[in-house]
N, C-alpha and C. Protein backbone atom coordinates (compact mmCIF):
# COMPACT_ATOMS: atom_id res chain seq x y z
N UNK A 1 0.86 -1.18 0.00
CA UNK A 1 0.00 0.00 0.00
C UNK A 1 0.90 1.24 0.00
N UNK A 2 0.32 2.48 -0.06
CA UNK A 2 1.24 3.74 -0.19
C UNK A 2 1.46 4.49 1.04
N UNK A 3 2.59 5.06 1.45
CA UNK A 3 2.53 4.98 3.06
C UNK A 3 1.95 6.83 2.69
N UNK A 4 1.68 7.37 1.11
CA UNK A 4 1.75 8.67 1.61
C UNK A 4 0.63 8.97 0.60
N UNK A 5 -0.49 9.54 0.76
CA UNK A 5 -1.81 9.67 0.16
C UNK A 5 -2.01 11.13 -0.04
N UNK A 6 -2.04 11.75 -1.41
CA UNK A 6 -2.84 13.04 -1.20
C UNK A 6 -4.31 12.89 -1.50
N UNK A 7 -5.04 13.70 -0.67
CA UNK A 7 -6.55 13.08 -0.87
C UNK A 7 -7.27 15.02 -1.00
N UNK A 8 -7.46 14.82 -2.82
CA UNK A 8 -7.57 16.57 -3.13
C UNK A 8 -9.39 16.62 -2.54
N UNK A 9 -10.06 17.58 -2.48
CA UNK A 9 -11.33 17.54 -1.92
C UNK A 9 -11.93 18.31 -1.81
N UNK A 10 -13.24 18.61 -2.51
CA UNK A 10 -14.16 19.68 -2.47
C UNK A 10 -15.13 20.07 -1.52
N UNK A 11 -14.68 19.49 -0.42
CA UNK A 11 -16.09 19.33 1.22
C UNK A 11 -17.11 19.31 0.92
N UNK A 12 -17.32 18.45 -0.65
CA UNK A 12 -18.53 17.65 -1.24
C UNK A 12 -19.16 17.13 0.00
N UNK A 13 -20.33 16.35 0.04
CA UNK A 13 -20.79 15.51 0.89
C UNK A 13 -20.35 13.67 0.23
N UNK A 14 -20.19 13.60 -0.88
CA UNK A 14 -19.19 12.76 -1.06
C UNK A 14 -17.85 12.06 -1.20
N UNK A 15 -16.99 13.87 -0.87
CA UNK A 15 -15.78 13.45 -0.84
C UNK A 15 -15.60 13.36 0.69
N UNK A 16 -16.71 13.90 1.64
CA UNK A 16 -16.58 13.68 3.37
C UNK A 16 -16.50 12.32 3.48
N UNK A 17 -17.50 11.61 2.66
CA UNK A 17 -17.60 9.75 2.88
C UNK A 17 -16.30 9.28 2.93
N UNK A 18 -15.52 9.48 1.93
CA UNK A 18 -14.27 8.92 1.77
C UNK A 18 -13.39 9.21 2.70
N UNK A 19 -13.63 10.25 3.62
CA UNK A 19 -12.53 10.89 4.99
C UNK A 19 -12.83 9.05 5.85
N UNK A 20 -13.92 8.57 5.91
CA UNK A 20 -14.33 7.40 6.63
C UNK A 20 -13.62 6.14 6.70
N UNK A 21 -12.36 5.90 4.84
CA UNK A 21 -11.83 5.22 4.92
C UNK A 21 -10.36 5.15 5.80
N UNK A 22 -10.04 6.61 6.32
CA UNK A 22 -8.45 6.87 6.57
C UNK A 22 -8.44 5.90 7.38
N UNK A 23 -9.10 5.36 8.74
CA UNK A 23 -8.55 4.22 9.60
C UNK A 23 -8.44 2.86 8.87
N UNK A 24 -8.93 2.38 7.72
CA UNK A 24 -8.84 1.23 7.03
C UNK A 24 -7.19 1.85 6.66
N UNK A 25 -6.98 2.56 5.30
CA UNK A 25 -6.15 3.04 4.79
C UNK A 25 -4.30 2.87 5.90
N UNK A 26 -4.96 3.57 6.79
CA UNK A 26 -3.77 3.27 8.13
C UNK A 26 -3.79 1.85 8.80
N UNK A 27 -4.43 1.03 8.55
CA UNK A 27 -4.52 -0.88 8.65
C UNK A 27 -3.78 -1.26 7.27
N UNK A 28 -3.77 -0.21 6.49
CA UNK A 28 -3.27 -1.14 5.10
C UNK A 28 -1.86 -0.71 5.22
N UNK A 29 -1.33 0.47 5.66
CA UNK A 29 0.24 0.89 5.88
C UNK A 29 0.31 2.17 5.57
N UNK A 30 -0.60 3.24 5.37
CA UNK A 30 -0.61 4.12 4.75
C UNK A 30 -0.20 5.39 6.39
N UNK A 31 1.01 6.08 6.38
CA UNK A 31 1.63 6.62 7.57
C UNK A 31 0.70 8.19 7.20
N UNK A 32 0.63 8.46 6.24
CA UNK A 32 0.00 9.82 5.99
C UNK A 32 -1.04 10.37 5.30
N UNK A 33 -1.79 11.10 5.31
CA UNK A 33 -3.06 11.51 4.60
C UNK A 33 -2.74 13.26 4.29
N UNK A 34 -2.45 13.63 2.90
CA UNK A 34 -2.13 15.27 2.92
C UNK A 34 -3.63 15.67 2.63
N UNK A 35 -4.39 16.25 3.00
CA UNK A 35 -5.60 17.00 2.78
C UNK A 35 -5.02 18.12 1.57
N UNK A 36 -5.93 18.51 0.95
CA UNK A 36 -5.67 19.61 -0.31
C UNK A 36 -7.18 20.29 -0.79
N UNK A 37 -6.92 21.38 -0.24
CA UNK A 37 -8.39 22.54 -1.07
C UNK A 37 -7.79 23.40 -1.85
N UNK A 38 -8.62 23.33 -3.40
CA UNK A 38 -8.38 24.94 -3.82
C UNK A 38 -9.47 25.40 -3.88
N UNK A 39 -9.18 26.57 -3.93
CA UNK A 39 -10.65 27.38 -4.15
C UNK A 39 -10.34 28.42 -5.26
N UNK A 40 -11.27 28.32 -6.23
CA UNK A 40 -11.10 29.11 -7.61
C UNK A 40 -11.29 30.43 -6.97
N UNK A 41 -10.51 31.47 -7.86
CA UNK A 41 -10.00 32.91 -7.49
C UNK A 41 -11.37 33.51 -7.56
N UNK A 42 -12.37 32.88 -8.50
CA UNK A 42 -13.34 33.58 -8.95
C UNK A 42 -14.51 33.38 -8.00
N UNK A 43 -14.48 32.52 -7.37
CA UNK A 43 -15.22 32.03 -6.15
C UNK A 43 -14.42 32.94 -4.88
N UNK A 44 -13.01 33.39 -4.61
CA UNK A 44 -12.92 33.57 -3.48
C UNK A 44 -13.45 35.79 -3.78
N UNK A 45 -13.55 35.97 -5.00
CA UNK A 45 -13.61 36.95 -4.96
C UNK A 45 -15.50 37.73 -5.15
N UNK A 46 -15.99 36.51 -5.00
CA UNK A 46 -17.72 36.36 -4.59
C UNK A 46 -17.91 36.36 -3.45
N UNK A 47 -17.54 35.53 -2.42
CA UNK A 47 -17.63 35.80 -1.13
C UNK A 47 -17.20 37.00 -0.13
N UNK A 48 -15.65 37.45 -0.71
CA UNK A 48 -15.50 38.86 -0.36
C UNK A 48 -16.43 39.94 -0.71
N UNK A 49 -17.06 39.98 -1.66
CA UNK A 49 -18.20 41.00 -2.00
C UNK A 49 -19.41 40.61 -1.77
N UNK A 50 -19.77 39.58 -1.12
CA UNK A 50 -21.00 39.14 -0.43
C UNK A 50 -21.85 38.78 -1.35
N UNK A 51 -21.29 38.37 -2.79
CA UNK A 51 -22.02 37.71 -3.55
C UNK A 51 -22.20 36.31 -3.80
């Protein structure tokens, strides 16, 4: 198994499901989990203007 996982993620309600496997994942040998968000520029510049 891979001891080092990036797991990219949109705080979908389906990519939360998959947070469920990390204790299997760490039974299989896996030492790390890197979490990764982007957030499009064009999205962060909607919320600053309260749109």
């Amino acid at each position: 198994m891979f001891e080092r996982i990036l797991f990219p993620t949109d705080f979908s309600e389906p990519s939360m499901k998959v947070l469920g496997y990390i204790p299997a994942l760490r039974e299989a040998g896996t030492r790390e989990v890197v979490l990764v968000h982007v957030i499009d520029r064009k999205d962060v510049s909607l919320v600053a203007s309260g749109g």
